[in-house]
C-alpha atoms as a PDB file:
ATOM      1  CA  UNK A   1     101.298  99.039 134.317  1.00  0.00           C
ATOM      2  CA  UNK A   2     104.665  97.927 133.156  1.00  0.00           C
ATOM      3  CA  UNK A   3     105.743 101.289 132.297  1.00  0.00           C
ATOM      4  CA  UNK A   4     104.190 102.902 135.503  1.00  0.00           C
ATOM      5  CA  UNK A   5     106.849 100.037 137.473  1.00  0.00           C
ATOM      6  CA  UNK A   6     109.626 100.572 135.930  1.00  0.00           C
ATOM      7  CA  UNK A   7     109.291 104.495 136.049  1.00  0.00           C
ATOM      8  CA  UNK A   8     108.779 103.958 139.531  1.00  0.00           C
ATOM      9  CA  UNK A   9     111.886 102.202 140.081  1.00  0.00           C
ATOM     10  CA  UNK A  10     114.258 103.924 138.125  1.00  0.00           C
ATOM     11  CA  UNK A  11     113.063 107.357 140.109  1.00  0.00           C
ATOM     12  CA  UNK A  12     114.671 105.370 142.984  1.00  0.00           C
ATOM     13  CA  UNK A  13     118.160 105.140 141.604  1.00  0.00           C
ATOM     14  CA  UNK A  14     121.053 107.237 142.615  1.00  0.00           C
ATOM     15  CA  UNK A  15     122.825 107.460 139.289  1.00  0.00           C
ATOM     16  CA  UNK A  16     125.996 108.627 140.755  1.00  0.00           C
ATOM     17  CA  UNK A  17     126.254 105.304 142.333  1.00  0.00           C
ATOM     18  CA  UNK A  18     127.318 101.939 139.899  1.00  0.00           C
ATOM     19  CA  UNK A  19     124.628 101.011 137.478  1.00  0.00           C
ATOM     20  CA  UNK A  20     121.627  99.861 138.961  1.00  0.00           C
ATOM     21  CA  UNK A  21     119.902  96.823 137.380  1.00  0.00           C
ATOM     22  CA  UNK A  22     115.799  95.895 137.029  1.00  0.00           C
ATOM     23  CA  UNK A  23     114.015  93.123 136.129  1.00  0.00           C
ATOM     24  CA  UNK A  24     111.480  93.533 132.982  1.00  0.00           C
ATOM     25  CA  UNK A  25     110.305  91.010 130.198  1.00  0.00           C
ATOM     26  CA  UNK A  26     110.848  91.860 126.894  1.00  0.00           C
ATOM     27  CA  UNK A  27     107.433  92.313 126.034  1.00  0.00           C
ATOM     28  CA  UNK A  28     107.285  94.833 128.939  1.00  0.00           C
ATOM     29  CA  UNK A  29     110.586  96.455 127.692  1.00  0.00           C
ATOM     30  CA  UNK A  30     109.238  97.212 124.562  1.00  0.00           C
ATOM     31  CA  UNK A  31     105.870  98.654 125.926  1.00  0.00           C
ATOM     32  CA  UNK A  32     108.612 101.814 127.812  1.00  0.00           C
ATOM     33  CA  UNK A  33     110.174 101.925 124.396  1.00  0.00           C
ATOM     34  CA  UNK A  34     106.845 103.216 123.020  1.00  0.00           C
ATOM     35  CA  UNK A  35     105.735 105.269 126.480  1.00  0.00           C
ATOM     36  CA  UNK A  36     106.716 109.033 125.895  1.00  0.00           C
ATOM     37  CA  UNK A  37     106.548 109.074 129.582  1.00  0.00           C
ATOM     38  CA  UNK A  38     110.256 107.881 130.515  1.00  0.00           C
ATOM     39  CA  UNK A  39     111.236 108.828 133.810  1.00  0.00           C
ATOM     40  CA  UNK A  40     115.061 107.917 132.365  1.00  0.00           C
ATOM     41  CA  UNK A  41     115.415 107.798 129.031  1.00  0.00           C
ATOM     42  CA  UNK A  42     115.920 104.594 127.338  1.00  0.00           C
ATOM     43  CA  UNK A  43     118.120 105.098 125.251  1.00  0.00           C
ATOM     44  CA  UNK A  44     120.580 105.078 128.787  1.00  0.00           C
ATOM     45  CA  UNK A  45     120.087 101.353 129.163  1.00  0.00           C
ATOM     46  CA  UNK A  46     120.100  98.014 127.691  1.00  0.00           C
ATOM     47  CA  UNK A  47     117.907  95.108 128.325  1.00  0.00           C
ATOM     48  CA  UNK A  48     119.646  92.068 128.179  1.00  0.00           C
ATOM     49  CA  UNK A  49     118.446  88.360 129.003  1.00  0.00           C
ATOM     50  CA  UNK A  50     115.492  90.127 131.223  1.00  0.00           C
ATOM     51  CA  UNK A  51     116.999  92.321 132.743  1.00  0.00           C
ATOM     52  CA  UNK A  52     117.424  96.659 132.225  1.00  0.00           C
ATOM     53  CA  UNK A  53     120.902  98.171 132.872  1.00  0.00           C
ATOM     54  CA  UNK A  54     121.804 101.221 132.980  1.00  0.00           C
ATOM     55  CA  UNK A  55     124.655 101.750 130.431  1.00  0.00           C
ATOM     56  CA  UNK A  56     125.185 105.141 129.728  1.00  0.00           C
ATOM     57  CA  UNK A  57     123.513 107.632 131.931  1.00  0.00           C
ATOM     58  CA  UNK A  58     123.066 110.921 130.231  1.00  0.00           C
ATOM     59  CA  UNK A  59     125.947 113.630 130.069  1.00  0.00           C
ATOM     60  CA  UNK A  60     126.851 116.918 129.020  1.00  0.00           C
ATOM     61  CA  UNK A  61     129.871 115.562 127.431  1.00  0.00           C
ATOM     62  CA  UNK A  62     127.990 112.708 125.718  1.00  0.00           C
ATOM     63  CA  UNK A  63     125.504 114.451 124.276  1.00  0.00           C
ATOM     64  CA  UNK A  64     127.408 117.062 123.194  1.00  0.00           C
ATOM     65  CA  UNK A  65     130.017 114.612 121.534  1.00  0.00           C
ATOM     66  CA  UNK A  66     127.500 112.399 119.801  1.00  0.00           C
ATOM     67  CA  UNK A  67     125.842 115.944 118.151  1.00  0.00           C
ATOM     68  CA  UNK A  68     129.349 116.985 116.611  1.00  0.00           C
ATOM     69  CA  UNK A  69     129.807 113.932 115.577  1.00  0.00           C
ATOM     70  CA  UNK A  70     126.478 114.269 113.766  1.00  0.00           C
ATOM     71  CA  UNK A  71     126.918 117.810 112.862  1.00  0.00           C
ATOM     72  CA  UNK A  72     130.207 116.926 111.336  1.00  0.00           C
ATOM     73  CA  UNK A  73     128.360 113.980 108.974  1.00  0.00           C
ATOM     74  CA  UNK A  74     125.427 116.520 107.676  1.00  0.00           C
ATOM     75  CA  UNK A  75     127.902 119.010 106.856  1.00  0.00           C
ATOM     76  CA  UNK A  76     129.354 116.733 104.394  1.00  0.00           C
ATOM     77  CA  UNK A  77     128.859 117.538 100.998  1.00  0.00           C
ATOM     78  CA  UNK A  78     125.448 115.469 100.028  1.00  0.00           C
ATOM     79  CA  UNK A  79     124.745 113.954 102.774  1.00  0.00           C
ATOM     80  CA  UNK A  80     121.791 115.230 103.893  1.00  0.00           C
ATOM     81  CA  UNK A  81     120.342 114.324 100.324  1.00  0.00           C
ATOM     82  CA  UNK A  82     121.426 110.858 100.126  1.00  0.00           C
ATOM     83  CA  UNK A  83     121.354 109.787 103.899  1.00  0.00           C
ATOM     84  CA  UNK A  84     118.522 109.671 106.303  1.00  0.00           C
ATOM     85  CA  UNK A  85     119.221 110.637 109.821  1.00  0.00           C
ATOM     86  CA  UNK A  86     117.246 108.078 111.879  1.00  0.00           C
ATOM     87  CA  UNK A  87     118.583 109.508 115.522  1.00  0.00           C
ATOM     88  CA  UNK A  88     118.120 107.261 118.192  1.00  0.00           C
ATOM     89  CA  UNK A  89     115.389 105.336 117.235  1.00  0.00           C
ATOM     90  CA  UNK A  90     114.947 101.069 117.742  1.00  0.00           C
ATOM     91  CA  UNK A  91     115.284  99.473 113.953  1.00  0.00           C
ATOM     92  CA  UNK A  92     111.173  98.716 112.915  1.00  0.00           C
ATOM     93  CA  UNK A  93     110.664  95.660 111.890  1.00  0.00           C
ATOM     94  CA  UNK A  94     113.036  92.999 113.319  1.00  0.00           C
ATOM     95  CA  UNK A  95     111.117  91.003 116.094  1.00  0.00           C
ATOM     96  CA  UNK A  96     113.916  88.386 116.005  1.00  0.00           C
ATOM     97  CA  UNK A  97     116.484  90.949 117.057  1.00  0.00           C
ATOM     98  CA  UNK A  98     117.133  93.068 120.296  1.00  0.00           C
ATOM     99  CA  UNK A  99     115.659  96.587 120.407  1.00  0.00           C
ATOM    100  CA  UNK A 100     118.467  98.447 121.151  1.00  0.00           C
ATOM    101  CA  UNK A 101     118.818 102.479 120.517  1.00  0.00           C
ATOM    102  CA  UNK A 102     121.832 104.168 118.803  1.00  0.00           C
ATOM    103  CA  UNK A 103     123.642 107.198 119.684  1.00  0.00           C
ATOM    104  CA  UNK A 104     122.682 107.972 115.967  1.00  0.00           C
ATOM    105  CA  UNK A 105     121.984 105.692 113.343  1.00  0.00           C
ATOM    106  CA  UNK A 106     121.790 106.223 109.357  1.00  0.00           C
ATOM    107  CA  UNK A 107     120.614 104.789 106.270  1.00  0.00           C
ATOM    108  CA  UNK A 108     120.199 104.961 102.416  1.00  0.00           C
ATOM    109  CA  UNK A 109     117.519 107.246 100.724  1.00  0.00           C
ATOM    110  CA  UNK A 110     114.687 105.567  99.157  1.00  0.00           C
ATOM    111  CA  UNK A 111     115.386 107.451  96.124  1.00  0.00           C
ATOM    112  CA  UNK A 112     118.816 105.431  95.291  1.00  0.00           C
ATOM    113  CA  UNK A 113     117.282 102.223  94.341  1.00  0.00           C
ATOM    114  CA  UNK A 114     119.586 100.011  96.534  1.00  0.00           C
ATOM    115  CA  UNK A 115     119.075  96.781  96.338  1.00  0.00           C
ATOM    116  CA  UNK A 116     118.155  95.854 100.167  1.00  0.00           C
ATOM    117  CA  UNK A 117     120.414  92.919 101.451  1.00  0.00           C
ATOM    118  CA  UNK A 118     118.833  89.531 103.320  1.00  0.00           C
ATOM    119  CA  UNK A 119     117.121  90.183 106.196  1.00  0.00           C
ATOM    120  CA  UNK A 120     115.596  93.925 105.553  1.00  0.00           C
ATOM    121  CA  UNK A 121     112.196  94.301 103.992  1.00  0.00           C
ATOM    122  CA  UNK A 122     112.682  98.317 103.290  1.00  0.00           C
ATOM    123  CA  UNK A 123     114.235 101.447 103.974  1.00  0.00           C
ATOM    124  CA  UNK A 124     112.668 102.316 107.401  1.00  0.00           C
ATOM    125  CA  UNK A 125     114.768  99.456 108.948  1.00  0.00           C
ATOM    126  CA  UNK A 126     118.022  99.768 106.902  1.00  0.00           C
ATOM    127  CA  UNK A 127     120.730 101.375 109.122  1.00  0.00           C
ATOM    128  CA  UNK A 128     124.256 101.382 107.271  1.00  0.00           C
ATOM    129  CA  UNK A 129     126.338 103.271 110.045  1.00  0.00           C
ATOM    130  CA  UNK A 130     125.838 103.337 113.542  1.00  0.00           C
ATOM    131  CA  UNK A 131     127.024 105.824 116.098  1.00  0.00           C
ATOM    132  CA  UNK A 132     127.868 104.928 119.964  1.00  0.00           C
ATOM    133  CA  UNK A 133     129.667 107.184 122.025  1.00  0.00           C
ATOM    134  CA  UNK A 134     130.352 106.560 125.919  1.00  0.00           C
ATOM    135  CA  UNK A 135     131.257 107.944 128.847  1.00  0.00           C
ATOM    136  CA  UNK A 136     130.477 105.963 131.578  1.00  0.00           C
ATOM    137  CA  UNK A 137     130.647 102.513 129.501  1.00  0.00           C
ATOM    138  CA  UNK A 138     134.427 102.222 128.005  1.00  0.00           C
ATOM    139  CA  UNK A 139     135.807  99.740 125.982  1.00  0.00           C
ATOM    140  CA  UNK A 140     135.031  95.926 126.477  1.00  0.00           C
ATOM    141  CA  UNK A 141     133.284  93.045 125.850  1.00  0.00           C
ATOM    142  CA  UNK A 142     131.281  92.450 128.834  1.00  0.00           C
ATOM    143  CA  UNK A 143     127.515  93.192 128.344  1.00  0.00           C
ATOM    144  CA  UNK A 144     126.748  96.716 127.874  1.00  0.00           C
ATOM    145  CA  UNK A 145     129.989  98.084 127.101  1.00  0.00           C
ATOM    146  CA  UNK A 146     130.682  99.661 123.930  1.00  0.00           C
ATOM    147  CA  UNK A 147     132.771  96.442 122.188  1.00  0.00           C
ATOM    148  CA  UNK A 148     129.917  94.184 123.150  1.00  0.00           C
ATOM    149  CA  UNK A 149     127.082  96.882 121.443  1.00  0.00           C
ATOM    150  CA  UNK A 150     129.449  96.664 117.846  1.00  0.00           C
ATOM    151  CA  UNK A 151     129.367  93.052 118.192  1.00  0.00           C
ATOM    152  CA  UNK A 152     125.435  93.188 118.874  1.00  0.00           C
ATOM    153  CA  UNK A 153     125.175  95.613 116.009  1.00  0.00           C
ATOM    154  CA  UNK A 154     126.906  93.207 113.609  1.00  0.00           C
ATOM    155  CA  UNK A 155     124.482  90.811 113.981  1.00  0.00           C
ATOM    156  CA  UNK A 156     121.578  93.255 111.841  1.00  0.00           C
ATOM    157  CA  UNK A 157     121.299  92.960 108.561  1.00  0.00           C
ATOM    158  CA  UNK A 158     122.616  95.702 106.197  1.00  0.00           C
ATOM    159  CA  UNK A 159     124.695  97.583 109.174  1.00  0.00           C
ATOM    160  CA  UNK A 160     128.475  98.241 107.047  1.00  0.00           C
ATOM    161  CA  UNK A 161     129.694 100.537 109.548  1.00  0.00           C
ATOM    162  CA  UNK A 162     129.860 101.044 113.352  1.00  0.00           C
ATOM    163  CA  UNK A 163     131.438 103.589 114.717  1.00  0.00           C
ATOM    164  CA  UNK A 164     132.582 103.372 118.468  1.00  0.00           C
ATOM    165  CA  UNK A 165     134.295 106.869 120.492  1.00  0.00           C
ATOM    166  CA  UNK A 166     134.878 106.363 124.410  1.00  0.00           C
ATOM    167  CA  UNK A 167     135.111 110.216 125.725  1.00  0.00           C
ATOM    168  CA  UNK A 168     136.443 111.322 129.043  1.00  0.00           C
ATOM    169  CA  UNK A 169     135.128 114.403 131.569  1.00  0.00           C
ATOM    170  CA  UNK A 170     135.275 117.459 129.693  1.00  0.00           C
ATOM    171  CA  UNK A 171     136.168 115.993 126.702  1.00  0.00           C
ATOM    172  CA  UNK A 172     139.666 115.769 127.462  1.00  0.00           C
ATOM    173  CA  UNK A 173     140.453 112.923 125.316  1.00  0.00           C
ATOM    174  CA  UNK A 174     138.497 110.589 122.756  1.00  0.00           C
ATOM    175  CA  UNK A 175     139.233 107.390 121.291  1.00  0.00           C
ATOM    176  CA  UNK A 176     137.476 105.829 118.682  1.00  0.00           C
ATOM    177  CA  UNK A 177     136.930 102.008 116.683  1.00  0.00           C
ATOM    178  CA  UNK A 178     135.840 101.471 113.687  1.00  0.00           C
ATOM    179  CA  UNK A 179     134.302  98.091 113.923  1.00  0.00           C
ATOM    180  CA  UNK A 180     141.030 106.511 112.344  1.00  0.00           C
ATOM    181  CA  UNK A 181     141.784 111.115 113.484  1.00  0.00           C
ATOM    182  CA  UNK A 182     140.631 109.985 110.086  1.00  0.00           C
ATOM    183  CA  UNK A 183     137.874 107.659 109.605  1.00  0.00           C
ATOM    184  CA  UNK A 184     137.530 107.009 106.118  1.00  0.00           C
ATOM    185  CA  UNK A 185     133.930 105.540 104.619  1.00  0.00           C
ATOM    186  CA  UNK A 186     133.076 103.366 101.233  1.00  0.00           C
ATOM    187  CA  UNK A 187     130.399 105.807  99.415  1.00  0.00           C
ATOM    188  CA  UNK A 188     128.380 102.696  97.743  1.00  0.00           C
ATOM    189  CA  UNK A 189     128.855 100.456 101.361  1.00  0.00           C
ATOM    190  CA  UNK A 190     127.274 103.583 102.964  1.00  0.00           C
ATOM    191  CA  UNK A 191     124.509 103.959 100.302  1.00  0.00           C
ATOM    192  CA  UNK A 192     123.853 100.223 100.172  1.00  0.00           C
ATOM    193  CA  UNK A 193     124.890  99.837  96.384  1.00  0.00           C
ATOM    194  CA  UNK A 194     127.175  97.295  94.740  1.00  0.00           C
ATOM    195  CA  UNK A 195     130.823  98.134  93.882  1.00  0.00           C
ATOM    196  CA  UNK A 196     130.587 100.539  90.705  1.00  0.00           C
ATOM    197  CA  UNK A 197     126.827 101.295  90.854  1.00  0.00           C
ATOM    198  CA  UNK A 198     126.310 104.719  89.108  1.00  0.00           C
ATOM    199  CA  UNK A 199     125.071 107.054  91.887  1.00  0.00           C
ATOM    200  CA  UNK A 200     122.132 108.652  91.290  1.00  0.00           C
ATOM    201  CA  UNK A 201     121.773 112.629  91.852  1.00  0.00           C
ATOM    202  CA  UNK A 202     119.629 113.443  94.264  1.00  0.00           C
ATOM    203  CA  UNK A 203     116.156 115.046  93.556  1.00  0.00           C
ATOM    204  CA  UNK A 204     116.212 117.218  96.779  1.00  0.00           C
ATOM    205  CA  UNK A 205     119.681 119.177  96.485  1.00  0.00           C
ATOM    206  CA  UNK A 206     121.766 119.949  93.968  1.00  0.00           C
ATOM    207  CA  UNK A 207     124.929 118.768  95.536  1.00  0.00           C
ATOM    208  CA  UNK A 208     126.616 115.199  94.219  1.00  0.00           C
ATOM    209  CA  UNK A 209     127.756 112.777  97.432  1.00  0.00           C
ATOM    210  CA  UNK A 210     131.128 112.421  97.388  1.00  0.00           C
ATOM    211  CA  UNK A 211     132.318 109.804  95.448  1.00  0.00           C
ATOM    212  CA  UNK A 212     134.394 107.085  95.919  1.00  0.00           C
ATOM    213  CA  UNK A 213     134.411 107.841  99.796  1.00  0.00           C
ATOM    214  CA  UNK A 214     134.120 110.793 102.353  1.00  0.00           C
ATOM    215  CA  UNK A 215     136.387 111.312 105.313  1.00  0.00           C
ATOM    216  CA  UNK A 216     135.230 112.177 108.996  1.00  0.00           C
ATOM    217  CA  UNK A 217     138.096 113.977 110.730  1.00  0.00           C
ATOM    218  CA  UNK A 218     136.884 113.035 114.321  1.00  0.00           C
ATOM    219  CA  UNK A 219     139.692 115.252 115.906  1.00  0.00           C
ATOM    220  CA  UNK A 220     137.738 117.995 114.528  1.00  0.00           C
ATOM    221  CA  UNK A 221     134.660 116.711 115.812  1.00  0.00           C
ATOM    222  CA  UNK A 222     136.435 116.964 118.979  1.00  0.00           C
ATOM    223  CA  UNK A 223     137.871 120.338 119.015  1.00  0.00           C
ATOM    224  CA  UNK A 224     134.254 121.458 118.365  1.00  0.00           C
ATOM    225  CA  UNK A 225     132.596 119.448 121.037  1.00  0.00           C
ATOM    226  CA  UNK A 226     134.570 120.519 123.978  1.00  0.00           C
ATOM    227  CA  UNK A 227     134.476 123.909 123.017  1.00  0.00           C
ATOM    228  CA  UNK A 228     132.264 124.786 126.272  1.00  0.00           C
ATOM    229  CA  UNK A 229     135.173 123.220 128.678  1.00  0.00           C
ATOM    230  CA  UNK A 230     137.945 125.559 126.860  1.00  0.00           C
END
């Protein structure tokens, strides 16, 4: 019944208007995170103190950001074999916590070995970079908006890096935090092991991650992601 309510209300929002808001318990927020049958998705909203808003209405230039930005990680050497890609999906495993969604969120392979810091009980749950990217929410603190969502994502345990990139229509500009064009990562912080921990090759490819760090060039990422507005 919950899911069937708020369906039915968020069917009745103009999203070209300013975000709508809707009541909802947590309990009741959680049961749409689990319905397949989202009549907007919910990774587009936030519930916060009992209440859904919508953040980040879906995009072509969101989307397509947020899956460079993506692309661009896999294509680095290794990282497909030491990396899981968990997409959007809520960290298992953390009742105490908010549910909340990344853009894209990654962790360690189980294969490494790394030592899993307070708070996580394994690697299902362990998320050491997080991606946001937003269009309609912009830079701030106030709840919802993409300074507020690092600060919420500090709060998990085992997060090192979160990566923030406001975009504008048609890509014409993006600007990022990292909470550089460069954005420059720790190889062990993203793998979850101690400074100087051998790293172990990977039984699934024959490539080595690169090691001491790997670089993102994000203006890259954005020459490639506006491509269809050129």
């Amino acid at each position: 019944m919950a899911v069937a309510r708020i369906n039915s209300e968020f069917r009745r929002i103009n999203l070209a208007l300013e975000r709508e808001t809707r009541r909802a318990t947590k309990n009741e927020w959680r049961a749409y995170l689990d319905s397949e049958n989202q009549a907007l998705k919910s990774k587009c909203c936030e519930w916060i103190e009992g209440t859904i808003y919508i953040v980040e209405p879906l995009t072509q230039e969101h989307e397509r950001f947020t899956e460079e930005v993506n692309r661009a990680l896999r294509a680095q050497r290794g990282f497909d074999a030491y990396m899981v890609s968990w997409g959007s999906a809520v960290t298992p495993d953390m009742p105490d916590l908010h549910d909340y969604e990344p853009d894209k969120g990654y962790g360690p392979a189980k294969f490494l070995g790394a030592p899993f810091p307070p708070g996580v009980q394994d690697y299902l749950s362990w998320y050491t970079l997080i991606v946001e990217v937003g269009k309609s929410r912009g830079w701030g603190d106030n709840a919802g908006m993409l300074d507020w969502k690092a600060s919420e994502w500090s709060q998990f345990p085992g997060v090192r890096y979160i990566l923030c990139v406001a975009v504008t229509d048609r890509l014409a500009t993006a600007e990022y935090k990292l909470y550089t064009t460069l954005v420059t990562f720790d190889s062990r912080e993203l793998l979850g092991l101690p400074p100087g921990a051998n790293i172990r090759r990977s039984p699934y490819l024959r490539a080595r991650f690169l090691d001491p760090t790997f670089t993102l060039d994000l203006f890259e990422v954005l020459e490639m992601a506006r491509r269809p507005w050129a």
